[in-house]
N, C-alpha and C. Protein backbone atom coordinates (compact mmCIF):
# COMPACT_ATOMS: atom_id res chain seq x y z
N UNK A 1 4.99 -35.02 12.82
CA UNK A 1 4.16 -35.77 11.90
C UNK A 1 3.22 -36.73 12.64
N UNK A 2 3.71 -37.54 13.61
CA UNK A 2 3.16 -38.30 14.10
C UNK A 2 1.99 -37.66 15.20
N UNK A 3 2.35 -36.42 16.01
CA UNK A 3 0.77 -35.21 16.00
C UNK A 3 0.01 -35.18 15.39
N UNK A 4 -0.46 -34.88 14.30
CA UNK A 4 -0.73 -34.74 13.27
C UNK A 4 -1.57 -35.84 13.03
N UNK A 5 -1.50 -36.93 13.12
CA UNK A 5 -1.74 -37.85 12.66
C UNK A 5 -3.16 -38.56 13.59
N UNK A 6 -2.05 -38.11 14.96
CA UNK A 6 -2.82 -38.45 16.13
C UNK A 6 -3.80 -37.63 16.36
N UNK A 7 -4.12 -36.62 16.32
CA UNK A 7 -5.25 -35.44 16.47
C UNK A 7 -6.06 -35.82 14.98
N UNK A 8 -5.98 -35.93 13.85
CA UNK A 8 -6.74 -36.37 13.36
C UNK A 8 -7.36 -37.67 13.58
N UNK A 9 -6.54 -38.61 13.66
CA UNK A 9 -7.68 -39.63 14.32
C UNK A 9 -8.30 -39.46 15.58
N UNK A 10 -8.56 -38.79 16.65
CA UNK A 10 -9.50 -38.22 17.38
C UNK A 10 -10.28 -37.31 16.90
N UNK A 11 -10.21 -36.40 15.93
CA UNK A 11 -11.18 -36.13 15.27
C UNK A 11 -11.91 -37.06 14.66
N UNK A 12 -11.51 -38.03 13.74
CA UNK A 12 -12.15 -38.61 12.97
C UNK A 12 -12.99 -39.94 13.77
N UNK A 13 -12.55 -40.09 15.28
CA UNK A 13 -13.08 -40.77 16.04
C UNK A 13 -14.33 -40.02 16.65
N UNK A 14 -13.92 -38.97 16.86
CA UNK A 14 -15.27 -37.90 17.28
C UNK A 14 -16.01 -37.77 16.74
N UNK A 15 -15.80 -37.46 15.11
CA UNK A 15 -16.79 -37.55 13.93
C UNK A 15 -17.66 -38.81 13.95
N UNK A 16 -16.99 -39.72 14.03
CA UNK A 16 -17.91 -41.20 14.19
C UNK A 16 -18.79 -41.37 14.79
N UNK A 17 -18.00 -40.87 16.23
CA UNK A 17 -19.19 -40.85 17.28
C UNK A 17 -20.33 -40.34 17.65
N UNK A 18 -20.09 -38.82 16.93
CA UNK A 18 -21.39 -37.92 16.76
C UNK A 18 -22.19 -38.67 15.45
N UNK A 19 -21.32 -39.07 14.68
CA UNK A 19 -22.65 -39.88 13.52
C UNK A 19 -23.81 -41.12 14.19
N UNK A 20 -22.99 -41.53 14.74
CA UNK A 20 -23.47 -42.70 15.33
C UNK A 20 -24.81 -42.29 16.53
N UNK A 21 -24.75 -41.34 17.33
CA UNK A 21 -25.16 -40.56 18.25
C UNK A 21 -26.49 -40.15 17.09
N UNK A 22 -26.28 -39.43 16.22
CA UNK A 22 -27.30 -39.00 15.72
C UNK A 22 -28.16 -40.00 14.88
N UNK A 23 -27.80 -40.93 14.50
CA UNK A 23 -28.64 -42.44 13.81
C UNK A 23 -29.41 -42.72 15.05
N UNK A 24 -28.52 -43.06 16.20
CA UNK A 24 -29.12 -43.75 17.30
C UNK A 24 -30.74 -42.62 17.78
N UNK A 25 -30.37 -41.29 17.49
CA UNK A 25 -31.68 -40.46 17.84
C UNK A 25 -32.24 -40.42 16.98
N UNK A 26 -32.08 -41.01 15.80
CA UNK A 26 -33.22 -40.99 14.52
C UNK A 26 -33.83 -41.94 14.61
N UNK A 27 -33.39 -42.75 14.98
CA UNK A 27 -34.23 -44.28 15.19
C UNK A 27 -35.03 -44.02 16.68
N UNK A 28 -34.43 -43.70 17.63
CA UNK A 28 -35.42 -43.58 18.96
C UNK A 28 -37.13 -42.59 18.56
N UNK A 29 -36.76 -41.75 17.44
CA UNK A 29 -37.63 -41.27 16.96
C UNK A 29 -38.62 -41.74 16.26
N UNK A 30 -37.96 -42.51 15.23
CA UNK A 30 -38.34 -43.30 14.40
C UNK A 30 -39.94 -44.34 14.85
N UNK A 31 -39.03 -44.86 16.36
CA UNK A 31 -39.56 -46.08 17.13
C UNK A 31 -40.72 -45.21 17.59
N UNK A 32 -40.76 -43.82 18.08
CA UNK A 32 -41.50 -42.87 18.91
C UNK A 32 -42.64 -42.91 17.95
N UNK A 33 -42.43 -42.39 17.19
CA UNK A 33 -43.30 -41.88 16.04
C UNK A 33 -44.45 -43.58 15.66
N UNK A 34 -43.77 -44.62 15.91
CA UNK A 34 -44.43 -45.96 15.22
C UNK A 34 -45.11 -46.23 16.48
N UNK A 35 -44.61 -46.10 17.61
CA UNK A 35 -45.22 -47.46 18.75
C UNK A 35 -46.08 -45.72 18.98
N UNK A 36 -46.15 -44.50 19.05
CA UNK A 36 -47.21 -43.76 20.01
C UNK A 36 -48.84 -43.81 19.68
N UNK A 37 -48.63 -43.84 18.28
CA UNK A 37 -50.19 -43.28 17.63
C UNK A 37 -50.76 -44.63 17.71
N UNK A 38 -50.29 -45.94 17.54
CA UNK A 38 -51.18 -46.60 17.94
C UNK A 38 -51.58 -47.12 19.43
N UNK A 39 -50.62 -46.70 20.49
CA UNK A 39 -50.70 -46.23 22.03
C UNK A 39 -52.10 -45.28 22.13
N UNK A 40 -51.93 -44.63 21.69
CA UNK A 40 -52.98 -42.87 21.46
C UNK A 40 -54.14 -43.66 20.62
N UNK A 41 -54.30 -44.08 19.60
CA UNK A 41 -56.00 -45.23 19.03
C UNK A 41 -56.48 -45.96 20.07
N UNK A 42 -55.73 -46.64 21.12
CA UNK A 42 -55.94 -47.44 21.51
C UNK A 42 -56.72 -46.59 22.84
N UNK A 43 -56.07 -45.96 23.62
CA UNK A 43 -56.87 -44.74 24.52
C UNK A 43 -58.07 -44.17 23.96
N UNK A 44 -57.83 -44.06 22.99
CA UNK A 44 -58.98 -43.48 22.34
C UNK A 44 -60.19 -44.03 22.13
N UNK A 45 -60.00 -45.16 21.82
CA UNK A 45 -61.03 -46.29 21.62
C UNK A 45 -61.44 -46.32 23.11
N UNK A 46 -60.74 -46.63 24.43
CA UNK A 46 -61.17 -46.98 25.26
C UNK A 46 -61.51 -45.73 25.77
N UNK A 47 -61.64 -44.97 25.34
CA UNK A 47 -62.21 -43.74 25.96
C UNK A 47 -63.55 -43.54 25.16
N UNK A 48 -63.63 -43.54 24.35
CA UNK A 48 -65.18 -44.07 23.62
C UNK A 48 -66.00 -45.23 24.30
N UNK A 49 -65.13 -45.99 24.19
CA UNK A 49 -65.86 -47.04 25.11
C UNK A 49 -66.86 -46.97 26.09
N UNK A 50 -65.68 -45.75 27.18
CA UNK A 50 -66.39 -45.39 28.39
C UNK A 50 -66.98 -44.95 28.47
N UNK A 51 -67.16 -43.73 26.93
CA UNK A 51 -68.47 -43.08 27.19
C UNK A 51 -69.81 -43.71 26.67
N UNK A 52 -69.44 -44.64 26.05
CA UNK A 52 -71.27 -45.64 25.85
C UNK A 52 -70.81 -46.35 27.00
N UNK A 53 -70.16 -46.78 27.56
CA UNK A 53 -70.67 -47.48 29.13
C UNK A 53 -71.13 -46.94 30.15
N UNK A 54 -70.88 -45.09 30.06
CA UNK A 54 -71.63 -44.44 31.17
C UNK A 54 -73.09 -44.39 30.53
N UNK A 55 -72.84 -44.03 29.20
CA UNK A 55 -74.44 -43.47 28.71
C UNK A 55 -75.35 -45.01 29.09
N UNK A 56 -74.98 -45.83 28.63
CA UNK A 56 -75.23 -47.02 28.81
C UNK A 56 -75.82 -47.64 30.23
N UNK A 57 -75.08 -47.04 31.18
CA UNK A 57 -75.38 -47.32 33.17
C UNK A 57 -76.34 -45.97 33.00
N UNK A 58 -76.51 -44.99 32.59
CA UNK A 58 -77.36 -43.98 33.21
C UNK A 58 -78.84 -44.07 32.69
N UNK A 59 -78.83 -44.97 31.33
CA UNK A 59 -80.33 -45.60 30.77
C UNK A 59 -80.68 -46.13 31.77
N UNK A 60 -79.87 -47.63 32.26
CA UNK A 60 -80.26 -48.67 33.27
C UNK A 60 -80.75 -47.92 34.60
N UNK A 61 -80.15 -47.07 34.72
CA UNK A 61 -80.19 -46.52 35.91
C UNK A 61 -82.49 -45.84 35.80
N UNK A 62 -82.03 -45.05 34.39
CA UNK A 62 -83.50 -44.51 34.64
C UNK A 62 -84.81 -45.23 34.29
N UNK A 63 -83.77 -46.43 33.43
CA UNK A 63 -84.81 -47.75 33.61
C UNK A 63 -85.68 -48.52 35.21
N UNK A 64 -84.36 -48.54 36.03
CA UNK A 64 -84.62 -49.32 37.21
C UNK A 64 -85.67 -48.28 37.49
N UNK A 65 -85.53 -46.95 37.68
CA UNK A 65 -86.20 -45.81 38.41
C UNK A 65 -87.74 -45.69 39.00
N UNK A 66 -87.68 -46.11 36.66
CA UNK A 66 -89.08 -45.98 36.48
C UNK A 66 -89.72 -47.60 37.02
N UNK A 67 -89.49 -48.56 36.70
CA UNK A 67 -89.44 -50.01 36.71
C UNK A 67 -89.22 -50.54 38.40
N UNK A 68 -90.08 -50.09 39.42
CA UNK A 68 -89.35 -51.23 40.44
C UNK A 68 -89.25 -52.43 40.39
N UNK A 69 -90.03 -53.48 40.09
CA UNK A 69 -90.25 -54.69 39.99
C UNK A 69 -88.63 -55.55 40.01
N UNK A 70 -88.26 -54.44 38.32
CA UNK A 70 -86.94 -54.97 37.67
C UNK A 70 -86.06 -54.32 38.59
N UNK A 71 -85.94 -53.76 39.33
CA UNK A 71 -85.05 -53.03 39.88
C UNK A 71 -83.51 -53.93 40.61
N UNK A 72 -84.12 -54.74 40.80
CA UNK A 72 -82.98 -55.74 41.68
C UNK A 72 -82.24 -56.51 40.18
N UNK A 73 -82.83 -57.19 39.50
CA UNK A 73 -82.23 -57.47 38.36
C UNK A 73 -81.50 -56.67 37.32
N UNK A 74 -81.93 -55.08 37.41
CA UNK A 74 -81.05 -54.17 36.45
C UNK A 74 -79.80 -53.81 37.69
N UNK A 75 -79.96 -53.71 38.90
CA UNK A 75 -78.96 -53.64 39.71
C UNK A 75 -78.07 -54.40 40.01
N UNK A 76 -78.51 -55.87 39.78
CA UNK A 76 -77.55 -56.33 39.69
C UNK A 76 -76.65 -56.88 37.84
N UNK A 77 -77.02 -56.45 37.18
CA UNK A 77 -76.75 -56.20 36.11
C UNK A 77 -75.70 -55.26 36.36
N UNK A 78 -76.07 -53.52 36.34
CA UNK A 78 -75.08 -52.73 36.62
C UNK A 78 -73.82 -53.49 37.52
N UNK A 79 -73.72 -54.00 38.52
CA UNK A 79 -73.19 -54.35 39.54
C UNK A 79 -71.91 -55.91 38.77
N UNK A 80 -72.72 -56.20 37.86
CA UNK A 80 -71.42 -56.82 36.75
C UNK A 80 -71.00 -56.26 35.91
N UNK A 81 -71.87 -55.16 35.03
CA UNK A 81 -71.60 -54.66 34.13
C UNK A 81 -69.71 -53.42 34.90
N UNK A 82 -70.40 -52.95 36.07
CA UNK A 82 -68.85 -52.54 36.40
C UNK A 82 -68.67 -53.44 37.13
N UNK A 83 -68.36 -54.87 37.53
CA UNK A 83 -66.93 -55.58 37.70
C UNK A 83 -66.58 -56.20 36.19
N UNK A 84 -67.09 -55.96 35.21
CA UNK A 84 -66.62 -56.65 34.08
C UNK A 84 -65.61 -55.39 33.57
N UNK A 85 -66.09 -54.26 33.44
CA UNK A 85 -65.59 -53.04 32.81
C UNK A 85 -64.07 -52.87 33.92
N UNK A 86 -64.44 -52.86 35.00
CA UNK A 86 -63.05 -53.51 35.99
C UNK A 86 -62.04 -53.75 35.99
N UNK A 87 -62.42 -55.50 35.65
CA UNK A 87 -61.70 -56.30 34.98
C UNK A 87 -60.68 -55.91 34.11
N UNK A 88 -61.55 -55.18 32.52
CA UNK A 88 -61.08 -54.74 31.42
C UNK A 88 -59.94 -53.73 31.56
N UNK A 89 -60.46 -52.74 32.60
CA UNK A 89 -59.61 -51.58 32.86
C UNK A 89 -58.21 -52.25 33.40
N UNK A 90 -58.28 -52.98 34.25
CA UNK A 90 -56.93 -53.38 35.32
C UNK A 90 -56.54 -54.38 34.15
N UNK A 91 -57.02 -55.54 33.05
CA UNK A 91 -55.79 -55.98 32.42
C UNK A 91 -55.38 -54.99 31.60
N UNK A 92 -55.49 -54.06 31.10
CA UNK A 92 -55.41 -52.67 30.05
C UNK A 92 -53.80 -52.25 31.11
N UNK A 93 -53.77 -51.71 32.44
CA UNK A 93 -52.96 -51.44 33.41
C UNK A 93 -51.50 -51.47 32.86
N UNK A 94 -51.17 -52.87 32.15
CA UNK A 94 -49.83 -53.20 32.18
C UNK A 94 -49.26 -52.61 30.72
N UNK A 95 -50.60 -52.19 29.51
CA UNK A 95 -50.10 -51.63 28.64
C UNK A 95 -50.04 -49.91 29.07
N UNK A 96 -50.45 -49.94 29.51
CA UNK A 96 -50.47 -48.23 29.91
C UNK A 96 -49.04 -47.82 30.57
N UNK A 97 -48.73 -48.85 31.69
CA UNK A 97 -47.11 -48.81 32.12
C UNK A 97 -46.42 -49.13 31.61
N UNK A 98 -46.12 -50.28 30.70
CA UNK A 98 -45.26 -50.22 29.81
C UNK A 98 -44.83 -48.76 28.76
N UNK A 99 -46.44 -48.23 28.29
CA UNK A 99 -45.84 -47.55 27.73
C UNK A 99 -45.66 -45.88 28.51
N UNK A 100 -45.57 -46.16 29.27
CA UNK A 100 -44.95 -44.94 30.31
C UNK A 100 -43.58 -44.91 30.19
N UNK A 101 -43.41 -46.48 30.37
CA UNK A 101 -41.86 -46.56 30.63
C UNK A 101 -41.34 -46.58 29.47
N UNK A 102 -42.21 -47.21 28.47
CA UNK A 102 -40.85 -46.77 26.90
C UNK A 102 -40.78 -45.64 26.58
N UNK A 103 -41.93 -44.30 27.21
CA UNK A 103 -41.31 -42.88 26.73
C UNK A 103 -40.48 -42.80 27.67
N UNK A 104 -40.34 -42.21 28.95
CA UNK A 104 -39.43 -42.38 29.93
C UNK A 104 -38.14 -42.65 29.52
N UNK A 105 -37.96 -43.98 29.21
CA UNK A 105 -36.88 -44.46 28.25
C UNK A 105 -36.57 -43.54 27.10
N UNK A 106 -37.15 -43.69 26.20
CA UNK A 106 -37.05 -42.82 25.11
C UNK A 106 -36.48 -41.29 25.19
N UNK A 107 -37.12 -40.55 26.59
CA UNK A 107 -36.91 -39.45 26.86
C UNK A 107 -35.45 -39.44 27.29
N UNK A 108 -34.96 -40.41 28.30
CA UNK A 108 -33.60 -41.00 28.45
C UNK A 108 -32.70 -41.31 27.88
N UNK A 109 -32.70 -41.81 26.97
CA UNK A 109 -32.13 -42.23 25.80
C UNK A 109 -31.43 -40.86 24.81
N UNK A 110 -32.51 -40.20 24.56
CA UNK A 110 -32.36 -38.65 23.36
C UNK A 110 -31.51 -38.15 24.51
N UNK A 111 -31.51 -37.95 25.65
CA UNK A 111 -31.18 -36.87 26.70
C UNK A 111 -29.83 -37.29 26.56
N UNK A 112 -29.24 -39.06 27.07
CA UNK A 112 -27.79 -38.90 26.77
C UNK A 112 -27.32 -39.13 25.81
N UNK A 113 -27.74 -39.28 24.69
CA UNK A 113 -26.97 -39.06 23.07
C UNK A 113 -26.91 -37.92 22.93
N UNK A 114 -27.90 -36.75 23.19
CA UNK A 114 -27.75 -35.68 23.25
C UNK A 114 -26.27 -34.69 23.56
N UNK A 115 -26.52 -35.26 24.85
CA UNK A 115 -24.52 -35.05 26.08
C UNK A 115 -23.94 -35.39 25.20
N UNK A 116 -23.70 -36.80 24.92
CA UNK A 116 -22.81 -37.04 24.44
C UNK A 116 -22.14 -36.17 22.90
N UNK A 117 -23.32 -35.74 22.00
CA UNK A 117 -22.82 -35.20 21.08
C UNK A 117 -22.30 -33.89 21.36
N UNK A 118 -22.92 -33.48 22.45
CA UNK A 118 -22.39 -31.80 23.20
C UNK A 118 -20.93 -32.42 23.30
N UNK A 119 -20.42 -33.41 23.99
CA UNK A 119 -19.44 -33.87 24.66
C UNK A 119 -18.23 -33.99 23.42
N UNK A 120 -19.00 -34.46 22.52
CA UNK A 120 -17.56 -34.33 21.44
C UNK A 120 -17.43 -33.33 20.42
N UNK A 121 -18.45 -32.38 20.59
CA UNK A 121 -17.59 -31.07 20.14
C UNK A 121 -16.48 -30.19 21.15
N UNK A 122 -16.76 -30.71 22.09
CA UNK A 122 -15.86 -30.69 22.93
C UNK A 122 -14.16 -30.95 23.25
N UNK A 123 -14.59 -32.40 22.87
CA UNK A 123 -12.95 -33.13 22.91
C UNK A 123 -12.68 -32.64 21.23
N UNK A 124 -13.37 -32.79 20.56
CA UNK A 124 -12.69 -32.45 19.31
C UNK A 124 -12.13 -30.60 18.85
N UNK A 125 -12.78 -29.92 20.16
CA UNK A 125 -12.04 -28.39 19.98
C UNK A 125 -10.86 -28.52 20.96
N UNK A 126 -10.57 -29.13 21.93
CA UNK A 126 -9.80 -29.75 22.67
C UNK A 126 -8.71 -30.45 22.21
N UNK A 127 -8.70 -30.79 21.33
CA UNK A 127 -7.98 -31.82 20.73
C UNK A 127 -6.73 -30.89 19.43
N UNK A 128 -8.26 -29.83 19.39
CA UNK A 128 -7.51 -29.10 17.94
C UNK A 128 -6.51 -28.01 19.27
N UNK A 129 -7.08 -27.76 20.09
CA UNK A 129 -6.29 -26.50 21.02
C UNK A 129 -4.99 -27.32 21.19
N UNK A 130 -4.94 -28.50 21.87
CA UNK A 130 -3.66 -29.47 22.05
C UNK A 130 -2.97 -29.42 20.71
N UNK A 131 -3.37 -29.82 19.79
CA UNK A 131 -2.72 -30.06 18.43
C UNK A 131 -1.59 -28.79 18.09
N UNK A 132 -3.16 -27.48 18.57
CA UNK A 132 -1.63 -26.29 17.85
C UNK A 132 -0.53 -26.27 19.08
N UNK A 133 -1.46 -26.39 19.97
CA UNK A 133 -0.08 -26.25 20.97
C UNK A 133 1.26 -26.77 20.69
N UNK A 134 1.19 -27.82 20.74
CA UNK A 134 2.00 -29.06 20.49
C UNK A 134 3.02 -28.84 19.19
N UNK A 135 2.12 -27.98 18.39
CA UNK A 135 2.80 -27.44 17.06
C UNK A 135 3.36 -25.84 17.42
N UNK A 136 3.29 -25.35 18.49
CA UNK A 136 3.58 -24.28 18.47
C UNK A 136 5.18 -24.85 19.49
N UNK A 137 5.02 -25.55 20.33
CA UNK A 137 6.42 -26.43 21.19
C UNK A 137 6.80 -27.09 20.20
N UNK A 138 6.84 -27.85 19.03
CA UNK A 138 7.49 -28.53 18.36
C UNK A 138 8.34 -27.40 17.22
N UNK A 139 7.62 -26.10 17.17
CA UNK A 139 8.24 -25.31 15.97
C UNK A 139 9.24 -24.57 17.06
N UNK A 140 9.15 -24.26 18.46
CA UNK A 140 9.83 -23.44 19.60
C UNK A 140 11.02 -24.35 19.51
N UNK A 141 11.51 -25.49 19.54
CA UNK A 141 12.10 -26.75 19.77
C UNK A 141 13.52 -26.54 18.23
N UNK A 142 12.66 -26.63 17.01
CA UNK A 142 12.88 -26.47 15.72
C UNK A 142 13.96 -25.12 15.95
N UNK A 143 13.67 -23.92 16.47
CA UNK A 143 14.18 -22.68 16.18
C UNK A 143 15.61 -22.77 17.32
């Protein structure tokens, strides 16, 4: 009786654990799904950006061309215009790694909840193989 008792509560501990395992990957999803797309607008935008800042340097550029006079003043224009754009890019840097590292993470995360739920169908067929055993020596015992 007291078998019995005990193999079901390792099942029912296993059961838990795989519930729990699978909330925990619904939410990592959950989080995936909320923090990416506005990760992905935000690239996006700055990728628009860049392209009116090239179109933008290649006017100046055929401005100076035609224009010598201005030429030193649109050059040095360009010549802030990219250390400002620079600037922009390298403080941008730390959101871009961050979010490297929360997929990374994320990818980490699914990978061992994953195991782990492999892991307790495991102990819980394990548990049932012990159980009959145990019932097959306890009825050998009986006779």
């Amino acid at each position: 009786m007291k078998d019995d008792e005990y193999y079901k509560t390792i099942a029912k501990f296993a059961e838990n654990w795989r519930r729990q395992n699978l909330f925990a990957l619904q939410e990592i999803d959950r989080m995936a799904n909320t923090v990416q797309p506005a990760h992905i607008s935000m690239l996006r935008n700055l990728e628009m950006s860049m392209v009116d800042f090239k179109i933008m340097q290649k006017q100046i550029r055929a401005l100076s061309a035609s224009i010598p006079r201005i030429e030193p003043i649109l050059g040095q224009t360009i010549r802030e215009a990219n250390l400002q754009m620079s600037d922009v890019l390298m403080s941008l840097r730390p959101y871009q790694d961050f979010t490297i590292r929360l997929q990374e993470d994320q990818r980490r995360w699914a990978e061992s909840l994953k195991a782990s739920i492999g892991a307790l169908s495991q102990v819980t067929g394990i548990a049932t193989i012990i159980g009959r055993d145990f019932s097959l020596i306890h009825d050998y015992r009986l006779n």
